[in-house]
C-alpha atoms as a PDB file:
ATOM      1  CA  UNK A   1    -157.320  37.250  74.953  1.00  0.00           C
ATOM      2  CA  UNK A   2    -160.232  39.687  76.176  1.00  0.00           C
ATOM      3  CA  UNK A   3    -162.240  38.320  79.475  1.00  0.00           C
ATOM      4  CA  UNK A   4    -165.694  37.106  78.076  1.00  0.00           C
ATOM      5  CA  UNK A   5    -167.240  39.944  80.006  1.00  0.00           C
ATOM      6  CA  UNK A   6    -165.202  42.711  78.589  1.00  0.00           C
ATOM      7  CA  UNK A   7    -166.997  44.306  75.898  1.00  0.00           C
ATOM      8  CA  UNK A   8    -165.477  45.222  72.236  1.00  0.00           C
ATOM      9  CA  UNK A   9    -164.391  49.069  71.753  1.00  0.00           C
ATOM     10  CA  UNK A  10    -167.255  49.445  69.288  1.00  0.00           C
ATOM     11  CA  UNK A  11    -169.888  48.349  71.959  1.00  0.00           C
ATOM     12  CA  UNK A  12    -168.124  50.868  74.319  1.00  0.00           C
ATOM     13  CA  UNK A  13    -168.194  53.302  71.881  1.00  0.00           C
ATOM     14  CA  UNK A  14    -171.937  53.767  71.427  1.00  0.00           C
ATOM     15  CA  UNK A  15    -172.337  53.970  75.548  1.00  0.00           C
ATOM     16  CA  UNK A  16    -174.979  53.019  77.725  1.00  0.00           C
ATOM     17  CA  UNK A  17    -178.397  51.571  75.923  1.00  0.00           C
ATOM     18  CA  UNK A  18    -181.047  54.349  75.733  1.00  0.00           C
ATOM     19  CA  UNK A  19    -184.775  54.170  75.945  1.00  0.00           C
ATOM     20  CA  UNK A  20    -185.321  54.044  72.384  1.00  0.00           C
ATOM     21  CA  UNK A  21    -182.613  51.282  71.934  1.00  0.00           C
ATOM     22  CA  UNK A  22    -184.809  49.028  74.382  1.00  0.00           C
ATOM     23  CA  UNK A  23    -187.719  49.835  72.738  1.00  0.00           C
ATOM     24  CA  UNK A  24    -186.564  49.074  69.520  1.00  0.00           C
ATOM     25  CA  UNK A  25    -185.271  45.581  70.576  1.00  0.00           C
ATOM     26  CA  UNK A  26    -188.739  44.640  72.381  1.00  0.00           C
ATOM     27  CA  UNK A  27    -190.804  45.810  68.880  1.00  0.00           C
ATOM     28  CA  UNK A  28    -188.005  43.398  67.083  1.00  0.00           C
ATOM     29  CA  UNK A  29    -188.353  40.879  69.477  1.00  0.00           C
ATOM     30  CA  UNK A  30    -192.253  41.282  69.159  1.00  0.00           C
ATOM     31  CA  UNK A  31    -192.158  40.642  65.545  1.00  0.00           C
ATOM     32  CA  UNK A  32    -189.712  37.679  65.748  1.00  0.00           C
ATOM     33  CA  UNK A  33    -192.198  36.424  68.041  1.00  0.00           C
ATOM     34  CA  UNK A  34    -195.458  36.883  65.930  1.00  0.00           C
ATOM     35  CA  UNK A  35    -193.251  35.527  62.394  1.00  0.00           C
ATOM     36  CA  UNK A  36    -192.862  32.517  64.794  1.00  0.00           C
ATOM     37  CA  UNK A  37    -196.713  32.007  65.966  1.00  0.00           C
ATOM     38  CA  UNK A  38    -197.773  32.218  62.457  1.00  0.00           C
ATOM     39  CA  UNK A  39    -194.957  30.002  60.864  1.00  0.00           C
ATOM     40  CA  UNK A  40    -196.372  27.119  63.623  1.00  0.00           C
ATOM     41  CA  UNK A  41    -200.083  27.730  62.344  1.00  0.00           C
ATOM     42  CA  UNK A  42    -199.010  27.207  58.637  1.00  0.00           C
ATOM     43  CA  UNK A  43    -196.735  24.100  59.918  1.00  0.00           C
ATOM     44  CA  UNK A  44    -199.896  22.927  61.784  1.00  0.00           C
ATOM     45  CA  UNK A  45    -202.106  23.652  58.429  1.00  0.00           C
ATOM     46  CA  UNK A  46    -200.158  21.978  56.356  1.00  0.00           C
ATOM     47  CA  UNK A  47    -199.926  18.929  58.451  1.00  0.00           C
ATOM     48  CA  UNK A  48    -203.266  18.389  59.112  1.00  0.00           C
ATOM     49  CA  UNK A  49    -203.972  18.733  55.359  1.00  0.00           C
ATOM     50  CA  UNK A  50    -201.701  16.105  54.369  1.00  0.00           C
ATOM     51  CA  UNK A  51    -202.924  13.817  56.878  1.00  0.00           C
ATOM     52  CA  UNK A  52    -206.663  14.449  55.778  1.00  0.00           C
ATOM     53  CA  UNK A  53    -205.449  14.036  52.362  1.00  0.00           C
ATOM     54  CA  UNK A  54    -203.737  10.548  53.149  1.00  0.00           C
ATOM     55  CA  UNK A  55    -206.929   9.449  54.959  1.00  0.00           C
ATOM     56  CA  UNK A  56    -209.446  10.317  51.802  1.00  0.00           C
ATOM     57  CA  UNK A  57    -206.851   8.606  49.757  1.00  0.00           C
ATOM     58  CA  UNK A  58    -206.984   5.428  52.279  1.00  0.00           C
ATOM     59  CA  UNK A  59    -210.755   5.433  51.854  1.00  0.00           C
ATOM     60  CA  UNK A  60    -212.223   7.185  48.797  1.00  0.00           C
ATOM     61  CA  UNK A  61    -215.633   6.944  50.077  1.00  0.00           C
ATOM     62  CA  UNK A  62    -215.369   9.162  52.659  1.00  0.00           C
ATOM     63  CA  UNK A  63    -216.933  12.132  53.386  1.00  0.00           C
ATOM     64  CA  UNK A  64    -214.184  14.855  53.577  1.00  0.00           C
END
């Protein structure tokens, strides 16, 4: 069984990571990030919709 440090043939195979390969992973990372910001805004939307919805439902005479 291969030490937990040792890394697979394939990994070896492709050598050191380059400046582009760094690069790349930060813009991915970037986007994950962003995907992630705007997923909580629409969470946060939604929420606050339904409860403003459940409160004008509560009390149909108020002002929305």
């Amino acid at each position: 069984m291969p030490d937990h440090q040792e890394r697979s043939a394939t990994a070896l195979a492709h050598g050191a990571a380059q400046c582009d390969d760094i690069e790349r992973v930060r813009r991915d990372v970037d986007a994950a990030e962003a995907s992630v910001a705007r997923a909580d805004q629409t969470s946060a939307r939604r929420r606050r919709r339904r409860r403003r919805h459940r409160e004008t439902a509560r009390n149909p005479d108020a002002q929305p």
